[in-house]
C-alpha atoms as a PDB file:
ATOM      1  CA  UNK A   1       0.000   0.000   0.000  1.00  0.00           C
ATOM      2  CA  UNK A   2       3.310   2.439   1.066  1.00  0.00           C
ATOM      3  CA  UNK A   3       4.261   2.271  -3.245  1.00  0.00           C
ATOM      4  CA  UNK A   4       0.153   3.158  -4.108  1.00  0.00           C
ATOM      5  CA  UNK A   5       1.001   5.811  -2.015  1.00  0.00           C
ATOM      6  CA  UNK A   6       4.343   7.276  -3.144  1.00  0.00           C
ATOM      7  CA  UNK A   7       2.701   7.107  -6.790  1.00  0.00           C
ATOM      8  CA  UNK A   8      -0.169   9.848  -5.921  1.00  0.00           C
ATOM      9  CA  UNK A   9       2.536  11.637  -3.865  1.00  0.00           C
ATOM     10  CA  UNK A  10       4.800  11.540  -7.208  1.00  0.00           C
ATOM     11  CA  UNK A  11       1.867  12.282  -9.786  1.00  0.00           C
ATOM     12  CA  UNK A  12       0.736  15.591  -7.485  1.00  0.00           C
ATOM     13  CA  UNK A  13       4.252  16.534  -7.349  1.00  0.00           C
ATOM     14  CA  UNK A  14       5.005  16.742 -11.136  1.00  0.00           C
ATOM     15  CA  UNK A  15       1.368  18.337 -11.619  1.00  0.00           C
ATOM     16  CA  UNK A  16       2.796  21.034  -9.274  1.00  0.00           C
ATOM     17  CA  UNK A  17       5.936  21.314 -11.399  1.00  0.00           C
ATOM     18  CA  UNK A  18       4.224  21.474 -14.374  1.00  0.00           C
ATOM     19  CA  UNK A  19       1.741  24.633 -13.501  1.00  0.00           C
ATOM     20  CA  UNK A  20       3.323  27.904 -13.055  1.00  0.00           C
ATOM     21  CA  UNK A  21       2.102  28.588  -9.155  1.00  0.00           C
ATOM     22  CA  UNK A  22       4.120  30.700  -7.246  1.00  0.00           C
ATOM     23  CA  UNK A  23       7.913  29.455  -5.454  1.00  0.00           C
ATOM     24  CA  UNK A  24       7.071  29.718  -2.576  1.00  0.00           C
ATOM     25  CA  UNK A  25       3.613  27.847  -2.809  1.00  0.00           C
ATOM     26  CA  UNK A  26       5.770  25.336  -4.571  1.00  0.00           C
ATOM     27  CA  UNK A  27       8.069  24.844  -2.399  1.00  0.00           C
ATOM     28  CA  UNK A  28       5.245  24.760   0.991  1.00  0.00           C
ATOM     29  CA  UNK A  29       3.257  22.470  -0.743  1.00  0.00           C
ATOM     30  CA  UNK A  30       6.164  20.049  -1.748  1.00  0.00           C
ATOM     31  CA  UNK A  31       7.523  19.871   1.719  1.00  0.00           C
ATOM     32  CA  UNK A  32       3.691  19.630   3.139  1.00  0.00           C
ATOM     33  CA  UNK A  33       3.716  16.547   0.802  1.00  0.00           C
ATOM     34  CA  UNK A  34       7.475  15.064   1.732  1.00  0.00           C
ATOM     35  CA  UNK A  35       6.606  15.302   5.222  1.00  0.00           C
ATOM     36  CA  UNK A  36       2.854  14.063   5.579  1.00  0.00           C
ATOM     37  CA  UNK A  37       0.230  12.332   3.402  1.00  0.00           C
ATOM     38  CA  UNK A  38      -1.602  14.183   0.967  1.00  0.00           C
ATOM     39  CA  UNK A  39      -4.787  15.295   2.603  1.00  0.00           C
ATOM     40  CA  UNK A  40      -7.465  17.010   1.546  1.00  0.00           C
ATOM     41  CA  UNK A  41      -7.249  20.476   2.197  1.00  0.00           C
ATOM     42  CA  UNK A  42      -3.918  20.621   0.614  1.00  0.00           C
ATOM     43  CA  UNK A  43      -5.536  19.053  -2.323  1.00  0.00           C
ATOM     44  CA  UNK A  44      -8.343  22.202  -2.261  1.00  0.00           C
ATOM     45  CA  UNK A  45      -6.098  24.373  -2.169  1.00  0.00           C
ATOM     46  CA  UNK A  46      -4.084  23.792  -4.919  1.00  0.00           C
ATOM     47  CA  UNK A  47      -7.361  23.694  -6.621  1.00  0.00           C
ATOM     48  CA  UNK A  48      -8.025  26.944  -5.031  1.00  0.00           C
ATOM     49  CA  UNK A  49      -4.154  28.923  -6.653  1.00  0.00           C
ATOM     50  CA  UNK A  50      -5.048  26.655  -9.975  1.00  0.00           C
ATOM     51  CA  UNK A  51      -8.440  28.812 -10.281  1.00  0.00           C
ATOM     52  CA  UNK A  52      -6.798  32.285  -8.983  1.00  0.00           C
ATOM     53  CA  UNK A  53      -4.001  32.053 -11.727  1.00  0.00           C
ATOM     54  CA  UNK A  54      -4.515  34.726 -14.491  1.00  0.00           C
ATOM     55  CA  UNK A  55      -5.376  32.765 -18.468  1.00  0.00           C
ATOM     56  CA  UNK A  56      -2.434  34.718 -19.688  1.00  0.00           C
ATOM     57  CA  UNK A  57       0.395  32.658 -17.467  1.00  0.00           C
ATOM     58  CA  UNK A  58      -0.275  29.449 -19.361  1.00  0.00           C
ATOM     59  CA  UNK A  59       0.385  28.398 -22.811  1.00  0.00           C
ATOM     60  CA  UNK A  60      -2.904  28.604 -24.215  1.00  0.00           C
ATOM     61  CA  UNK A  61      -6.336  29.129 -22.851  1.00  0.00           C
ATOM     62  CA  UNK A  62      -7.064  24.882 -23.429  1.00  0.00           C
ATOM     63  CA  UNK A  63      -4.102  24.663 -20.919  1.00  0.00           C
ATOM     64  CA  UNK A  64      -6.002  25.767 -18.097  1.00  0.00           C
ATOM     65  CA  UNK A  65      -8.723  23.860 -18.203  1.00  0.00           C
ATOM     66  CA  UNK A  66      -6.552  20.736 -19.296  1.00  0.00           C
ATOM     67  CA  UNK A  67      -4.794  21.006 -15.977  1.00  0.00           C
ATOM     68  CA  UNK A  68      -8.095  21.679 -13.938  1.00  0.00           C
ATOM     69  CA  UNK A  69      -9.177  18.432 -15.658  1.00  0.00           C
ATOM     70  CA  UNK A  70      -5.957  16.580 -14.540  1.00  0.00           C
ATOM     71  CA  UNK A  71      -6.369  17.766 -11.503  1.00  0.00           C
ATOM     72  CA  UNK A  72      -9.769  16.874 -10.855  1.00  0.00           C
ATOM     73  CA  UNK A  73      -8.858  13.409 -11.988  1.00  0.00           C
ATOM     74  CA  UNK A  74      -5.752  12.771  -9.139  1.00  0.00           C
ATOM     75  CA  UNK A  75      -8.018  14.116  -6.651  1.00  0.00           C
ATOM     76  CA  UNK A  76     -10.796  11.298  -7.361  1.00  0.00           C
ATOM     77  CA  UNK A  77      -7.781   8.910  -7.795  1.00  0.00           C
ATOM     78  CA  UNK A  78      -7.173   9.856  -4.428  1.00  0.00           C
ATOM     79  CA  UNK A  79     -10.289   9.787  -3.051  1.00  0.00           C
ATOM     80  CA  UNK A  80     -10.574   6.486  -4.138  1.00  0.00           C
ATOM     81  CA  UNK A  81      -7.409   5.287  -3.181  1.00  0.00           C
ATOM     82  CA  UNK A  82      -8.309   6.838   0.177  1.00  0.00           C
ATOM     83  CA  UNK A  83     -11.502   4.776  -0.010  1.00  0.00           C
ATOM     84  CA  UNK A  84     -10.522   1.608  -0.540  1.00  0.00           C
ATOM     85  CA  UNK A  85      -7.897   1.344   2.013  1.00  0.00           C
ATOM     86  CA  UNK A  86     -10.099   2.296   4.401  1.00  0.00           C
ATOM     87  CA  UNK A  87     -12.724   0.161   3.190  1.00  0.00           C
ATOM     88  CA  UNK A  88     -13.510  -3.240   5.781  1.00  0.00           C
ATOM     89  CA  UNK A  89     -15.440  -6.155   4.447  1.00  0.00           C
ATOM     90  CA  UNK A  90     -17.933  -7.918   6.552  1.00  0.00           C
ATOM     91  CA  UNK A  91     -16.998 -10.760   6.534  1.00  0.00           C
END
């Protein structure tokens, strides 16, 4: 379960490279993520600087809304993830 994890670490990690958010929101977020779990709120949030950044900063304006897209995806990989570690059968 420790590699399922260190893949959604790694995938939320290049998304953050790969979107031009701030240095030092770059830098928070990837310690935040080195030294805990990903968690929810972090995972709003970078929803939240993804929304707030200007249509002029990326490449085109289908850029944007590609990486809202890929975003939205890991998050319900995550959720999911989340959901079926946790999950307990009954029998």
């Amino acid at each position: 379960m420790a590699e399922k994890t260190a893949i959604e670490k790694q995938k939320i990690i290049k998304f953050i490279a790969q979107v031009p958010f701030s240095d030092e929101d770059k830098t928070r977020w990837n310690a935040e993520i080195a030294d805990n779990d990903l968690s929810e709120a972090l995972l709003e949030e970078l929803h939240q600087k993804l929304m707030e950044i200007p249509a002029d900063k990326f490449a085109s304006d289908w850029a944007r809304v590609e990486r809202s897209t890929e975003l939205t995806r890991l998050l319900k990989e995550w959720r999911l993830g989340l959901a079926s570690r946790n999950f307990k059968h009954g029998r």
